[in-house]
C-alpha atoms as a PDB file:
ATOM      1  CA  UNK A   1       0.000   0.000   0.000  1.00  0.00           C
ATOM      2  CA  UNK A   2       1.189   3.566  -0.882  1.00  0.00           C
ATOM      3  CA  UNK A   3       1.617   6.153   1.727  1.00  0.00           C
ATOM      4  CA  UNK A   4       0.292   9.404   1.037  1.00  0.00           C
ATOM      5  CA  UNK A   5       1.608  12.509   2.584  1.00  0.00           C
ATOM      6  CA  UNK A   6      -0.474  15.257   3.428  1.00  0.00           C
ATOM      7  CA  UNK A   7       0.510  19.371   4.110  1.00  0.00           C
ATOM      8  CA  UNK A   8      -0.304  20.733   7.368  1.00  0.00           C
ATOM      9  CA  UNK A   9      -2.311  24.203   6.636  1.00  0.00           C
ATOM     10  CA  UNK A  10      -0.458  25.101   9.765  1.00  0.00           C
ATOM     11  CA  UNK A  11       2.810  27.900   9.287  1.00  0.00           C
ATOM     12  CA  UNK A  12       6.270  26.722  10.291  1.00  0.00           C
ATOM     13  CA  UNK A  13       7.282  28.402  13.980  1.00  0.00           C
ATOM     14  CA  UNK A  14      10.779  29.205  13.165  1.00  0.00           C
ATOM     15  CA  UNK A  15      13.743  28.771  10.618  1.00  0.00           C
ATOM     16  CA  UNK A  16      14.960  25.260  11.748  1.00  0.00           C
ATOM     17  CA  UNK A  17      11.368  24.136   9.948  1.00  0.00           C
ATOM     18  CA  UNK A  18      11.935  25.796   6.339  1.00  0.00           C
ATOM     19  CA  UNK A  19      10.351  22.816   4.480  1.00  0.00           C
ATOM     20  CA  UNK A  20       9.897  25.505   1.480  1.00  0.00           C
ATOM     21  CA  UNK A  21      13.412  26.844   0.513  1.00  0.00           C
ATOM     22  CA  UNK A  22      12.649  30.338   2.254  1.00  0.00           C
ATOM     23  CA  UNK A  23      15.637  30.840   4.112  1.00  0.00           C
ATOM     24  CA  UNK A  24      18.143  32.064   1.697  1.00  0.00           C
ATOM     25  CA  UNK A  25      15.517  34.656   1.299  1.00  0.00           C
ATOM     26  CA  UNK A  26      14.428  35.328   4.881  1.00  0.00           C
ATOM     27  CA  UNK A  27      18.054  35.857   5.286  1.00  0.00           C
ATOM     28  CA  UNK A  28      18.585  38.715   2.482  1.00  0.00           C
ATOM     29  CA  UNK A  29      15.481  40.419   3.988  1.00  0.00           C
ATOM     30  CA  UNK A  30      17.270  40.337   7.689  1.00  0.00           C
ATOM     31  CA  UNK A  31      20.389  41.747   6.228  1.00  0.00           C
ATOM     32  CA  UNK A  32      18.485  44.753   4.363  1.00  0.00           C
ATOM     33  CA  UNK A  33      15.934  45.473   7.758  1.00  0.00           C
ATOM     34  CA  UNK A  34      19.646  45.506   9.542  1.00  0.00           C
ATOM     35  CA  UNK A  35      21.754  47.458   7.398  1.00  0.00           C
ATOM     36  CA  UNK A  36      18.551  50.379   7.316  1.00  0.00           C
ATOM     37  CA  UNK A  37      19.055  53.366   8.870  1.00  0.00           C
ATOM     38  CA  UNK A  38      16.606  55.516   6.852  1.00  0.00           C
ATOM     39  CA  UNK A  39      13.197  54.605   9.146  1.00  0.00           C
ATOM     40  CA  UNK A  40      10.443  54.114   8.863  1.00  0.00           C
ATOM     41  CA  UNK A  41      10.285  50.994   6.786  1.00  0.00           C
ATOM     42  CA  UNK A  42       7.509  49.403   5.352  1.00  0.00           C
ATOM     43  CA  UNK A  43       8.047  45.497   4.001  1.00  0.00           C
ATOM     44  CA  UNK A  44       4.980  43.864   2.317  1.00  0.00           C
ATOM     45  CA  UNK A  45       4.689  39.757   2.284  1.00  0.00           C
ATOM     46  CA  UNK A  46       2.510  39.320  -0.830  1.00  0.00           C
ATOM     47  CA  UNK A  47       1.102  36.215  -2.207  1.00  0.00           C
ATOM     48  CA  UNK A  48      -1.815  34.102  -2.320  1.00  0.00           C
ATOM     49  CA  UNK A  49      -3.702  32.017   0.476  1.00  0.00           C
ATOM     50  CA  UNK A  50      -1.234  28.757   1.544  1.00  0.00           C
ATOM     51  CA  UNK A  51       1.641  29.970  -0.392  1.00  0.00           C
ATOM     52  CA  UNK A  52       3.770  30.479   2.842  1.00  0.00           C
ATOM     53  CA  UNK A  53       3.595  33.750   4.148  1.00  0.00           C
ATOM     54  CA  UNK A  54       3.080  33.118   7.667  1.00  0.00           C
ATOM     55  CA  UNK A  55       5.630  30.512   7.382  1.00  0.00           C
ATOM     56  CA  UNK A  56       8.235  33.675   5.705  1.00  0.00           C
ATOM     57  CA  UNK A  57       7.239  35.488   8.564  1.00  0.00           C
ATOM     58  CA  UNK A  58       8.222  33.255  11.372  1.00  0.00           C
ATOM     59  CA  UNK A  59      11.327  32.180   9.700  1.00  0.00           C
ATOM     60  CA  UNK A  60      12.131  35.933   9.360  1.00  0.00           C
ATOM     61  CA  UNK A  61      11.162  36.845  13.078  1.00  0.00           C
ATOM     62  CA  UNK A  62      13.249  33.602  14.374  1.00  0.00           C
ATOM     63  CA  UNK A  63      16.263  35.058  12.131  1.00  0.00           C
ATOM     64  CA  UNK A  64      15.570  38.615  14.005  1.00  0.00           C
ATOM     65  CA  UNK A  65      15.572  37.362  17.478  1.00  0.00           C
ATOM     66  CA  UNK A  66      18.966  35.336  16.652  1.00  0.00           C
ATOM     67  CA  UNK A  67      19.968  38.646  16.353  1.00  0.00           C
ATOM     68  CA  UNK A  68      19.070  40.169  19.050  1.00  0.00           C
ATOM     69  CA  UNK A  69      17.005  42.526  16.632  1.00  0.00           C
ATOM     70  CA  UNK A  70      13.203  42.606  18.416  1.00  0.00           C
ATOM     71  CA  UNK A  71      10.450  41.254  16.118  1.00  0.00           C
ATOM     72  CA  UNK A  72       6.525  41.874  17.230  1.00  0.00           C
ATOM     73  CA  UNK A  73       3.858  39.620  15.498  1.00  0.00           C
ATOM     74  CA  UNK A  74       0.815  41.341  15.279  1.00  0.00           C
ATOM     75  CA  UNK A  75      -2.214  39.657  13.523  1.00  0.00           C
ATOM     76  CA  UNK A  76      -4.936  42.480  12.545  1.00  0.00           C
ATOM     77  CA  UNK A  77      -7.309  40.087  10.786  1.00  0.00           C
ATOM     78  CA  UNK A  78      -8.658  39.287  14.120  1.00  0.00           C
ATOM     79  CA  UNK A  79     -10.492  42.909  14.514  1.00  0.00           C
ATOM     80  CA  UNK A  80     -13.322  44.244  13.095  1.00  0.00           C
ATOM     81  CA  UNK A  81     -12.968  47.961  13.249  1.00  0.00           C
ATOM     82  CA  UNK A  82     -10.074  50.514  12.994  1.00  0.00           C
ATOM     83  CA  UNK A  83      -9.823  51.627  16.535  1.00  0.00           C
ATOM     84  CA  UNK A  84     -10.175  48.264  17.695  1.00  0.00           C
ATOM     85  CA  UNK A  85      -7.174  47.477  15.302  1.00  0.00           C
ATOM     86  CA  UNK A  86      -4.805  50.615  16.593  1.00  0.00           C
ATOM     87  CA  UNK A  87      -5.576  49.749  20.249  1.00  0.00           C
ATOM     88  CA  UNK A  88      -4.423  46.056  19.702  1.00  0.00           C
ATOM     89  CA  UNK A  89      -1.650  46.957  18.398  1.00  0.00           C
ATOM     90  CA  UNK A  90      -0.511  49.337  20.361  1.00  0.00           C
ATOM     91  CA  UNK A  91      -1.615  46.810  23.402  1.00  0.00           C
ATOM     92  CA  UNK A  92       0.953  43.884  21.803  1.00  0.00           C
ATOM     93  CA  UNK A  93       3.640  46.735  21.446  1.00  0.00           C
ATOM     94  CA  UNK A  94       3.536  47.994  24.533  1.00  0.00           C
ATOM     95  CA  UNK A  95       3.521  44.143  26.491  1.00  0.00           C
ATOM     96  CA  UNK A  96       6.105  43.269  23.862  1.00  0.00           C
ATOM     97  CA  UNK A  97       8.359  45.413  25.363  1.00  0.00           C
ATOM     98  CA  UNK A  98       7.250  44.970  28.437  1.00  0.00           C
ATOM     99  CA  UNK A  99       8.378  41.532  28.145  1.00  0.00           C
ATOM    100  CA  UNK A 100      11.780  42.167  26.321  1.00  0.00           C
ATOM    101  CA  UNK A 101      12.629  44.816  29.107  1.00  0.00           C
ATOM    102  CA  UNK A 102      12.240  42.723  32.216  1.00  0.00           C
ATOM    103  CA  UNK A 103      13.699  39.220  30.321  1.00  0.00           C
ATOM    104  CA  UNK A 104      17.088  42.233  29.589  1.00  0.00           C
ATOM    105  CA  UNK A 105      17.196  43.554  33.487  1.00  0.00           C
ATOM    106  CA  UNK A 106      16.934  39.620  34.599  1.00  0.00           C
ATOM    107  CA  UNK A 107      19.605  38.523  32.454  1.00  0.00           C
ATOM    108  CA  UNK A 108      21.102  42.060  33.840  1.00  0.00           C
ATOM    109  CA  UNK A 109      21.598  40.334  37.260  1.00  0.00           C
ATOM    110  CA  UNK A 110      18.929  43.364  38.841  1.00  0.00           C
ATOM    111  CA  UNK A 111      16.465  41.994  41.941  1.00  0.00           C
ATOM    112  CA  UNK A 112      13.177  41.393  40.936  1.00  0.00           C
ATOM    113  CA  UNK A 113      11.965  43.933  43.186  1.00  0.00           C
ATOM    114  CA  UNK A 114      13.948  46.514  40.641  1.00  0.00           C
ATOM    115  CA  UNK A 115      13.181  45.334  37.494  1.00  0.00           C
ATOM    116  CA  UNK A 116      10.024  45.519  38.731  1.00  0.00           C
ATOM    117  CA  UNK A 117      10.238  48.418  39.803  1.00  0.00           C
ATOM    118  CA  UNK A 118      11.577  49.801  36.069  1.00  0.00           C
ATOM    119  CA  UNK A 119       9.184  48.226  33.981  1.00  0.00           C
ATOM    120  CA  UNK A 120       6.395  49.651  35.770  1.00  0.00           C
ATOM    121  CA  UNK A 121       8.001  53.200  35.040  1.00  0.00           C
ATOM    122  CA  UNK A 122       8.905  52.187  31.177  1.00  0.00           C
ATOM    123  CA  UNK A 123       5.060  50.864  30.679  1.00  0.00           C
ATOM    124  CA  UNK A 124       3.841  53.942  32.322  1.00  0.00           C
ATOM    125  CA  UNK A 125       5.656  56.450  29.839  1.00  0.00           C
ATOM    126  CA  UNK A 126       5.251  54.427  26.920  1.00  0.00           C
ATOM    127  CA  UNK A 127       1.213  53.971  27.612  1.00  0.00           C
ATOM    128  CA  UNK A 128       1.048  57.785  28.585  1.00  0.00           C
ATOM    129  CA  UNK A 129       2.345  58.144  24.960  1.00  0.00           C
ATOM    130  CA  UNK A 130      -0.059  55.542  23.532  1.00  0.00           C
ATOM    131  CA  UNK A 131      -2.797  57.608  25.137  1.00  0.00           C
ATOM    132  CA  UNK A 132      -1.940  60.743  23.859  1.00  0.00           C
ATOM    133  CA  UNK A 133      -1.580  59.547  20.259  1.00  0.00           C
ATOM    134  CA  UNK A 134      -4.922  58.354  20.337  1.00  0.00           C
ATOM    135  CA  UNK A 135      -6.207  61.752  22.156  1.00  0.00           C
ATOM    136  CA  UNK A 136      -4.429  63.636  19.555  1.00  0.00           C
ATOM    137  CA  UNK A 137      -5.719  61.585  16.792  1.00  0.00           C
ATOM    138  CA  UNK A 138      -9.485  61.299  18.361  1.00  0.00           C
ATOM    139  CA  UNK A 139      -9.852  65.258  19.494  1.00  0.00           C
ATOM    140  CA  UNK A 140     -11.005  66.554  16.279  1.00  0.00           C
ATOM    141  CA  UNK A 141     -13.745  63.413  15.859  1.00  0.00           C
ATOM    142  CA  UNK A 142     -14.724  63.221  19.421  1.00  0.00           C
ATOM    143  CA  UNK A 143     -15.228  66.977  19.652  1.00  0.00           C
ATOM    144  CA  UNK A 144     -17.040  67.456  16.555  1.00  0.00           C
ATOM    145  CA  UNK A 145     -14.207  70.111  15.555  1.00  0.00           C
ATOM    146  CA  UNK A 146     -14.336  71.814  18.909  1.00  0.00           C
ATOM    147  CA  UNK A 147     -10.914  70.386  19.276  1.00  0.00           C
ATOM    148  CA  UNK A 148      -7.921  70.151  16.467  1.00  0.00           C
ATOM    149  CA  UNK A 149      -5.132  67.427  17.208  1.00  0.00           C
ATOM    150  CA  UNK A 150      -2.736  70.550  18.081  1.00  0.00           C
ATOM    151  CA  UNK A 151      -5.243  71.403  21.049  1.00  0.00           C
ATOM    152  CA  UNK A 152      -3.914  68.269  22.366  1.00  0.00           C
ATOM    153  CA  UNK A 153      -0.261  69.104  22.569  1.00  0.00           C
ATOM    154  CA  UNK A 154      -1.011  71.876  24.727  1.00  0.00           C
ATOM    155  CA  UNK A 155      -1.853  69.582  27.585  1.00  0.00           C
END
């Protein structure tokens, strides 16, 4: 009897799974998000359903992390609306670094009680600027013009 082999509609988690040949690529991609200094930087994955992308991605991310270079994955198909969409992301930013920040101060050798202590402060600051992007960007909509985003700045 023949055995038949069937493809898992699942994505590969990280480079040492490249079943599809995408690593020489992944790898020129991670060389040219490196060598950029001229930010931002927009990359598109293009391609049609089950051709790989997600797979790409993950190889790309793992290849990122090897280098200490910090790669968020962020999935917008799950919202419905655009604020819902900025506010996740933002959200997955903001515990992204989070994360990376206290994992740094542990390997760092600081007490828990500090790094603690510091990631508190960082998450403050960065969600007091998360909430005054989306003031800024909601004032003129929310006030019904009453406000302009520059009446924001002055607060």
């Amino acid at each position: 009897m023949e055995k038949i082999g069937l493809l898992s509609d699942n994505a590969i988690s990280d480079a040492s799974g490249d079943a599809f040949g995408f690593l020489a690529h992944a790898r020129v991609l991670c060389d040219a998000l490196e060598g950029t200094d001229d930010l931002p930087l927009t990359v598109g994955i293009f391609g049609p359903w089950g051709m790989g992308k997600s797979s790409f991605m993950n190889i790309c991310r793992d290849l990122l992390r090897q280098r200490e270079i910090p790669a968020i994955w962020f999935n917008p198909w799950k919202y419905d609306q655009k604020d819902e969409i900025w506010h996740a992301l933002i959200q997955t930013v903001l515990t992204e670094m989070a994360i990376d920040l206290e994992r740094r101060r542990s390997e760092a050798g600081e007490s828990k009680r500090e790094r603690l202590t510091q990631t508190l402060a960082t998450v403050r600051q960065l969600s007091q600027a998360a909430a005054w992007l989306l003031a800024r960007r909601a004032a003129g909509p929310l006030t019904g013009g009453f406000l302009a985003a520059e009446d924001v700045d002055r607060f």
